[in-house]
PDB file of N, CA and C in Angstrom:
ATOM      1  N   UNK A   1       0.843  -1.176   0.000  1.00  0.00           N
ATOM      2  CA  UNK A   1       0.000   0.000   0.000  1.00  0.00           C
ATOM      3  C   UNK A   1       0.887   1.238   0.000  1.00  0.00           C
ATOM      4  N   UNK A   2       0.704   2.177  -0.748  1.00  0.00           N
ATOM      5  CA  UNK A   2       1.429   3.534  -0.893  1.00  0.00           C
ATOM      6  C   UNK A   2       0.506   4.753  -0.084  1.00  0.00           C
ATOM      7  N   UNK A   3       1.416   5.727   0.364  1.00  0.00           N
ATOM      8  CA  UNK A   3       0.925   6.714   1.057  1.00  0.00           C
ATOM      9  C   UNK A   3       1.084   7.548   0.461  1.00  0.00           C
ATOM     10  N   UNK A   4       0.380   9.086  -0.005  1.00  0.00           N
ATOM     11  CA  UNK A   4       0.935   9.778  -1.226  1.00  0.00           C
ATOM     12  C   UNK A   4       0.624  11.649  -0.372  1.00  0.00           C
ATOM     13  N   UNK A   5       1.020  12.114  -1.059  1.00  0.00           N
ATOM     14  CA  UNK A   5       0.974  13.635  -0.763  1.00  0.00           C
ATOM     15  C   UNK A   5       0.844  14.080  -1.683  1.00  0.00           C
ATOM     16  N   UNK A   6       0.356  15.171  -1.994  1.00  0.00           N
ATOM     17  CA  UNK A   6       0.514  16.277  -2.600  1.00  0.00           C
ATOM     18  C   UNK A   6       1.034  17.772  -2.124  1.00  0.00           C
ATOM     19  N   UNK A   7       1.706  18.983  -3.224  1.00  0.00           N
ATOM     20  CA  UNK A   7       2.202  19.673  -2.778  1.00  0.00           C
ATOM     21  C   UNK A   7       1.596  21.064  -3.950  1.00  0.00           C
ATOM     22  N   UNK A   8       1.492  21.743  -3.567  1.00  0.00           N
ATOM     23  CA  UNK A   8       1.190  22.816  -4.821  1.00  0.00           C
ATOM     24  C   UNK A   8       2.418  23.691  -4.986  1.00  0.00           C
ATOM     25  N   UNK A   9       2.894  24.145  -6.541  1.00  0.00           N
ATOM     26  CA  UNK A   9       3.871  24.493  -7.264  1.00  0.00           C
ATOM     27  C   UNK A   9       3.251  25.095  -8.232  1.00  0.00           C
ATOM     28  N   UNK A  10       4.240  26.373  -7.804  1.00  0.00           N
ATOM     29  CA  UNK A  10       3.996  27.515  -9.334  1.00  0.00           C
ATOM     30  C   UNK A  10       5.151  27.244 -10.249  1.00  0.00           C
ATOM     31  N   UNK A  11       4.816  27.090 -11.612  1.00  0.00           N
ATOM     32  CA  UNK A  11       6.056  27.004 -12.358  1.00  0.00           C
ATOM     33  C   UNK A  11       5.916  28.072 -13.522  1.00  0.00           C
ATOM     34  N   UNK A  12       6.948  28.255 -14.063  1.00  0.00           N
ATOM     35  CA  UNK A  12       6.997  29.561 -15.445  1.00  0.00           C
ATOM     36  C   UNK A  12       7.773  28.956 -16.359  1.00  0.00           C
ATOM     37  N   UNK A  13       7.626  29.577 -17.746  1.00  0.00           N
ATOM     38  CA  UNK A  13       8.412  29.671 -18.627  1.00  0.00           C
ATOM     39  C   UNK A  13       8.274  30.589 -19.952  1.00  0.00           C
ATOM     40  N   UNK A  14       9.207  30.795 -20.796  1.00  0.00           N
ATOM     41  CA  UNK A  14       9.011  31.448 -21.244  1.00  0.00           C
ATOM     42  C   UNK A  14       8.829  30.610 -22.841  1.00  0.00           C
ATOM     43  N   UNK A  15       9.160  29.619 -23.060  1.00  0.00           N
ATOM     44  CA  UNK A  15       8.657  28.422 -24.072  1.00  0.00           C
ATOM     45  C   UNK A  15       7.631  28.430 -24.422  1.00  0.00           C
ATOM     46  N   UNK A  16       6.343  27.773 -23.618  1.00  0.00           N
ATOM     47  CA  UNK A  16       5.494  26.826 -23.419  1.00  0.00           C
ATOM     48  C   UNK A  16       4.700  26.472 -21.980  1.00  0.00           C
ATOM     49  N   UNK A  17       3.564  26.369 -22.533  1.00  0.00           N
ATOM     50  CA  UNK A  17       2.896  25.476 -20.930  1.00  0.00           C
ATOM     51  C   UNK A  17       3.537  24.157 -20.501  1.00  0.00           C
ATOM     52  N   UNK A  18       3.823  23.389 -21.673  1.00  0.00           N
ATOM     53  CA  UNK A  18       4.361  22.231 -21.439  1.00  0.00           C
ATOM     54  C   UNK A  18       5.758  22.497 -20.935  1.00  0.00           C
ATOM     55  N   UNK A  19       6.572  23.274 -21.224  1.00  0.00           N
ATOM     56  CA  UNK A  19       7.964  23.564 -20.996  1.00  0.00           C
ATOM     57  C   UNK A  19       8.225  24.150 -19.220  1.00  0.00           C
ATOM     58  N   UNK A  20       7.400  25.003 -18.589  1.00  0.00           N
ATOM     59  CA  UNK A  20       6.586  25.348 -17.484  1.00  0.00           C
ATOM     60  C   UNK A  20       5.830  24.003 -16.501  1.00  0.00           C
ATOM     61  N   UNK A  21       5.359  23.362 -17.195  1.00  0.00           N
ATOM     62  CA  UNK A  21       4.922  21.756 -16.229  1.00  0.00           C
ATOM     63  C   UNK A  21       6.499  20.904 -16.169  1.00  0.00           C
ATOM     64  N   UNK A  22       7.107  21.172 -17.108  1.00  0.00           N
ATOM     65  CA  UNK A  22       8.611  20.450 -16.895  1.00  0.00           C
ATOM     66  C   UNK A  22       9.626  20.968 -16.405  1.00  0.00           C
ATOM     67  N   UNK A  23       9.931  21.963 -15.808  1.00  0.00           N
ATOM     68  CA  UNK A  23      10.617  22.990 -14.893  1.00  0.00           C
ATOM     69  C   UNK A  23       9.682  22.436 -13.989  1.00  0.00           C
ATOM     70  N   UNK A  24       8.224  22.255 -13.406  1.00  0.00           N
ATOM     71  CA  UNK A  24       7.516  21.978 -12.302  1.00  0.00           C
ATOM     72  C   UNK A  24       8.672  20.385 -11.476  1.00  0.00           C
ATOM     73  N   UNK A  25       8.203  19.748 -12.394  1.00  0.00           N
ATOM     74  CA  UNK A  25       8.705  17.977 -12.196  1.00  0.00           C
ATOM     75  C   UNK A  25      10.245  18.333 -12.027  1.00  0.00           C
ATOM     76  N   UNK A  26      11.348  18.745 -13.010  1.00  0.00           N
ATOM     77  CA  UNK A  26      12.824  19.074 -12.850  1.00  0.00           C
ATOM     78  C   UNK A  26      12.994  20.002 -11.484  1.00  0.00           C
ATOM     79  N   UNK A  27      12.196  20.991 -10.823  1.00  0.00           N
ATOM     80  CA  UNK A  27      12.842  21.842 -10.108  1.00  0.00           C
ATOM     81  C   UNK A  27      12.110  20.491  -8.580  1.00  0.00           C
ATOM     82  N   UNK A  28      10.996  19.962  -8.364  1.00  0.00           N
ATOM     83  CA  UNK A  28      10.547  19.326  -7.222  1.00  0.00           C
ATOM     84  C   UNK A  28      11.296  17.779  -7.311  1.00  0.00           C
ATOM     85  N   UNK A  29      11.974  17.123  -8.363  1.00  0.00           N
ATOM     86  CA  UNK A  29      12.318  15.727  -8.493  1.00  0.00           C
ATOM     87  C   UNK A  29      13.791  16.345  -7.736  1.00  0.00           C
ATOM     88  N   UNK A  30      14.326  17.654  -7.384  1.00  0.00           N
ATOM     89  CA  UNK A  30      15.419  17.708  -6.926  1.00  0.00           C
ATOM     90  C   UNK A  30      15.459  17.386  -5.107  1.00  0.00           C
ATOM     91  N   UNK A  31      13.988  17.525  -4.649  1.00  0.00           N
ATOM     92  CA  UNK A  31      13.899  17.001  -3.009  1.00  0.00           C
ATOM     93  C   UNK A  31      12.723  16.107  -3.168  1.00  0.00           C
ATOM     94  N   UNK A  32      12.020  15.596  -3.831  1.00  0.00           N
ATOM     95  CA  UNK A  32      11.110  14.730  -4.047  1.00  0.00           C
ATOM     96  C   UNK A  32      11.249  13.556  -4.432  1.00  0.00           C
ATOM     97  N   UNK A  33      11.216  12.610  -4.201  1.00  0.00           N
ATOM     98  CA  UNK A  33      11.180  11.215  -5.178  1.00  0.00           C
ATOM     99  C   UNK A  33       9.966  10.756  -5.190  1.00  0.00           C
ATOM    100  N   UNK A  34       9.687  10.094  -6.068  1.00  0.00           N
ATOM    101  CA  UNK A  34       8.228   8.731  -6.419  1.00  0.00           C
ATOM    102  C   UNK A  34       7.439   9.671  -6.852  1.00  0.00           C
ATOM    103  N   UNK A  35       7.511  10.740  -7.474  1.00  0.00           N
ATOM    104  CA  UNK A  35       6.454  11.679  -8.363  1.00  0.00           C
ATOM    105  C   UNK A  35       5.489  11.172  -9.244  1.00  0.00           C
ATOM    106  N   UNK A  36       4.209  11.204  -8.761  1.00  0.00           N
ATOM    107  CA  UNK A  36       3.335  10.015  -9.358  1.00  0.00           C
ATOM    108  C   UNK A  36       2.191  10.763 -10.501  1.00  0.00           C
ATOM    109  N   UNK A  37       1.898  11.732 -10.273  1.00  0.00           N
ATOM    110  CA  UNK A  37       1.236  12.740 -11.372  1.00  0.00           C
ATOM    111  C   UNK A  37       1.543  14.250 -10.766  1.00  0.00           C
ATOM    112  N   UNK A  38       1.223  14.759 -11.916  1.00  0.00           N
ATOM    113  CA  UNK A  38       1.220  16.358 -11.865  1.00  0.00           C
ATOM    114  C   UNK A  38      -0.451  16.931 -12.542  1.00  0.00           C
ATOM    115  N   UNK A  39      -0.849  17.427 -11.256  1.00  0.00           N
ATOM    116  CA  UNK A  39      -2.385  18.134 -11.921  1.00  0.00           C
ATOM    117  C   UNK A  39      -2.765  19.778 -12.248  1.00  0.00           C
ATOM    118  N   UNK A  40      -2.789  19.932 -13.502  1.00  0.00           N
ATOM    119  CA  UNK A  40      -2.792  21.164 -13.654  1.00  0.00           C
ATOM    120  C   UNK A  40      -4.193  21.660 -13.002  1.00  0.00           C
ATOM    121  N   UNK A  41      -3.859  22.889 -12.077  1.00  0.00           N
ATOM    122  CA  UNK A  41      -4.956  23.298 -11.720  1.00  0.00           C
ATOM    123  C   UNK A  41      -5.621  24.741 -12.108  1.00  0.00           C
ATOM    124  N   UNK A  42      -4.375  25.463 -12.677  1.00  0.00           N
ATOM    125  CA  UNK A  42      -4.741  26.432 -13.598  1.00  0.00           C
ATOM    126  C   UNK A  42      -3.285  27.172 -14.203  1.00  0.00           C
ATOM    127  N   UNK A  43      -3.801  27.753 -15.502  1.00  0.00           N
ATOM    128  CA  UNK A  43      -3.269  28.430 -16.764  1.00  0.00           C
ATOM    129  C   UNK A  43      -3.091  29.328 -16.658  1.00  0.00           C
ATOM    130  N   UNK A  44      -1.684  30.510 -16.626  1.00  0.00           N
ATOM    131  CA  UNK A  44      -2.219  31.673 -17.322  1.00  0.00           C
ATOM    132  C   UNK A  44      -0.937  31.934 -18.072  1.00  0.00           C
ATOM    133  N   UNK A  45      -0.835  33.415 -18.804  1.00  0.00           N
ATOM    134  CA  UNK A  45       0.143  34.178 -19.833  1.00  0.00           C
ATOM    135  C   UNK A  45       0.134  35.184 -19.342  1.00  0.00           C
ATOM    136  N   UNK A  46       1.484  35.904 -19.434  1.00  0.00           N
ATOM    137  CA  UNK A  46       1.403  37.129 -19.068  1.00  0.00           C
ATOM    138  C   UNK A  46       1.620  37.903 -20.716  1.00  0.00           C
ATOM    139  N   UNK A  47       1.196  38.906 -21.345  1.00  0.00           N
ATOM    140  CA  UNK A  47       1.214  39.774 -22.460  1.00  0.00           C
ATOM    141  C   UNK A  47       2.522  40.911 -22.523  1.00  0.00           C
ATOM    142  N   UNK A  48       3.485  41.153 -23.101  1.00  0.00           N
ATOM    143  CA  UNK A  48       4.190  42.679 -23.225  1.00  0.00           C
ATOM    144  C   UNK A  48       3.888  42.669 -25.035  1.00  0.00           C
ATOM    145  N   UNK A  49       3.478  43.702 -24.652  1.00  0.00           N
ATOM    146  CA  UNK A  49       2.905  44.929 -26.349  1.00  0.00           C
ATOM    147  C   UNK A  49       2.759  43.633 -27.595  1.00  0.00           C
ATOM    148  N   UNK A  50       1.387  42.485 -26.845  1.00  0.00           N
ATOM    149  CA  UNK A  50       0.587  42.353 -27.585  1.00  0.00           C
ATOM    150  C   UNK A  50       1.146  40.712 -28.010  1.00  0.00           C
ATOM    151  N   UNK A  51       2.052  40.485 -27.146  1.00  0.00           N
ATOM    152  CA  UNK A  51       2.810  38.990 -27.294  1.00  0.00           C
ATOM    153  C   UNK A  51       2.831  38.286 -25.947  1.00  0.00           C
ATOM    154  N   UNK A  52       2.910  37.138 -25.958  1.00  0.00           N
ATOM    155  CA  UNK A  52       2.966  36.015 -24.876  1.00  0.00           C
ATOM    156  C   UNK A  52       4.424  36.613 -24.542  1.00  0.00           C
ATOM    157  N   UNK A  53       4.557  36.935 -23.127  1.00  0.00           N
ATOM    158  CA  UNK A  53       5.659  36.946 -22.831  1.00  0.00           C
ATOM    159  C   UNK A  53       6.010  36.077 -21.348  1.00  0.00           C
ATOM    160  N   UNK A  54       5.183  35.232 -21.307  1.00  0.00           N
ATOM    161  CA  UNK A  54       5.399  34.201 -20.124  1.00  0.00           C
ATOM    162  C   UNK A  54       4.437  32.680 -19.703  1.00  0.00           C
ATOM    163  N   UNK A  55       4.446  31.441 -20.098  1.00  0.00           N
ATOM    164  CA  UNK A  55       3.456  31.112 -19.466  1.00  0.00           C
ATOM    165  C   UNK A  55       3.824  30.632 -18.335  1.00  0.00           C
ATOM    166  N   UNK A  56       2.197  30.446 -17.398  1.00  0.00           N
ATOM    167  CA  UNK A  56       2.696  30.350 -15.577  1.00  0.00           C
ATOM    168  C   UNK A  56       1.569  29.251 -15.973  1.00  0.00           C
ATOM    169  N   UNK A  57       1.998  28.112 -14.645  1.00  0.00           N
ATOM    170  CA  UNK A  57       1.384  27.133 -14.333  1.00  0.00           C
ATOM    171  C   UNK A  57       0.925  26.893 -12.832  1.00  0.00           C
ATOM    172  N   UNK A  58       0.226  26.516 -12.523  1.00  0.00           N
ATOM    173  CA  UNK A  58      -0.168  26.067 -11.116  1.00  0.00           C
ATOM    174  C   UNK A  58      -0.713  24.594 -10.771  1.00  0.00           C
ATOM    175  N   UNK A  59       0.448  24.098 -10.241  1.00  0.00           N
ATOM    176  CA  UNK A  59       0.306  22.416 -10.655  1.00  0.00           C
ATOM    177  C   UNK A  59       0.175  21.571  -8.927  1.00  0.00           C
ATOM    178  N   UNK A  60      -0.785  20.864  -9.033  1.00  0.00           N
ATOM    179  CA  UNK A  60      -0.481  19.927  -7.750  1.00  0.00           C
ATOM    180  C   UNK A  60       0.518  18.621  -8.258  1.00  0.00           C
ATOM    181  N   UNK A  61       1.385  19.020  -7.349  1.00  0.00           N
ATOM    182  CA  UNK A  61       2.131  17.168  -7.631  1.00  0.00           C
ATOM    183  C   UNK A  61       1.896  16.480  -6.587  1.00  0.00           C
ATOM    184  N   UNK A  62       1.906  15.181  -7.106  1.00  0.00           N
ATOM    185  CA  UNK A  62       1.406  13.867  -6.182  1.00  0.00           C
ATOM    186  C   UNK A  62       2.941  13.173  -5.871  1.00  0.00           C
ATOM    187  N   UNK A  63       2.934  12.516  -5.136  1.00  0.00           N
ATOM    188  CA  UNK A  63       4.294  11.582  -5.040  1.00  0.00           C
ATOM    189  C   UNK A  63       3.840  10.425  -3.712  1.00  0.00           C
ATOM    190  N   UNK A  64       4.797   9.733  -3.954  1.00  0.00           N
ATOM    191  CA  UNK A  64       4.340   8.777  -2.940  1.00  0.00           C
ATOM    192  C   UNK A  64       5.469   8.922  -1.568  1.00  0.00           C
ATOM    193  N   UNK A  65       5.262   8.806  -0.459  1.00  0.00           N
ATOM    194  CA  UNK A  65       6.277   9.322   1.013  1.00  0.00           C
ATOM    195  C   UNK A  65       6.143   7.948   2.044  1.00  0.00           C
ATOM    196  N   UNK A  66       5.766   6.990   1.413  1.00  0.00           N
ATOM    197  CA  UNK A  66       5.793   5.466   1.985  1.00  0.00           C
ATOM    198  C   UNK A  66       5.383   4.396   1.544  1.00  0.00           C
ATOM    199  N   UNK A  67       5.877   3.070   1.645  1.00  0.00           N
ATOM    200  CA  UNK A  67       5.779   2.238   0.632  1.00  0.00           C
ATOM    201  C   UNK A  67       5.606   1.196   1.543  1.00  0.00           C
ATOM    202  N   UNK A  68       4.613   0.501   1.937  1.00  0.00           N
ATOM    203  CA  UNK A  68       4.363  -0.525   2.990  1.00  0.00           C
ATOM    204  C   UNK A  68       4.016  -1.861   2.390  1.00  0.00           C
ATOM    205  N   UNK A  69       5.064  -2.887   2.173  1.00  0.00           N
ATOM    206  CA  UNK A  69       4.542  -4.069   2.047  1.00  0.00           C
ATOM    207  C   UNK A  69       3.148  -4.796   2.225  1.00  0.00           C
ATOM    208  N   UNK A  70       2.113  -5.257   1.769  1.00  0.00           N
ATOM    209  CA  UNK A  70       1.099  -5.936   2.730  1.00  0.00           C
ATOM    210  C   UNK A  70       1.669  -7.204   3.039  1.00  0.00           C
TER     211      UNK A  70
END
């Protein structure tokens, strides 16, 4: 049986949403292990003179923090 947590994480980039969810997983897999999903819980962009100049993410990650034989 696994025990799991979640943690909420803002991530950015200036790429992509997808590029922004992967800075999420790369910057938390550095004190985290057993990262079991990432749930986007919301989207946004920031605009300068009429262009995407950022996307931001707001992600729950799941991971697992115990691993109990039955």
């Amino acid at each position: 049986m696994s025990v799991l947590k979640v943690i909420e994480i803002l991530g950015n980039s200036t790429v992509s949403f997808e590029d922004a969810v992967q800075n999420i997983i790369n910057e938390a897999s550095k004190t985290v292990k057993s990262i079991k999903s990432v749930y986007l819980q919301d989207m946004q962009v920031t605009v300068n003179d009429n262009q995407i100049s950022a996307y931001r993410v707001n992600a729950k990650v799941t991971f697992a923090i115990m691993d109990i034989a039955e």
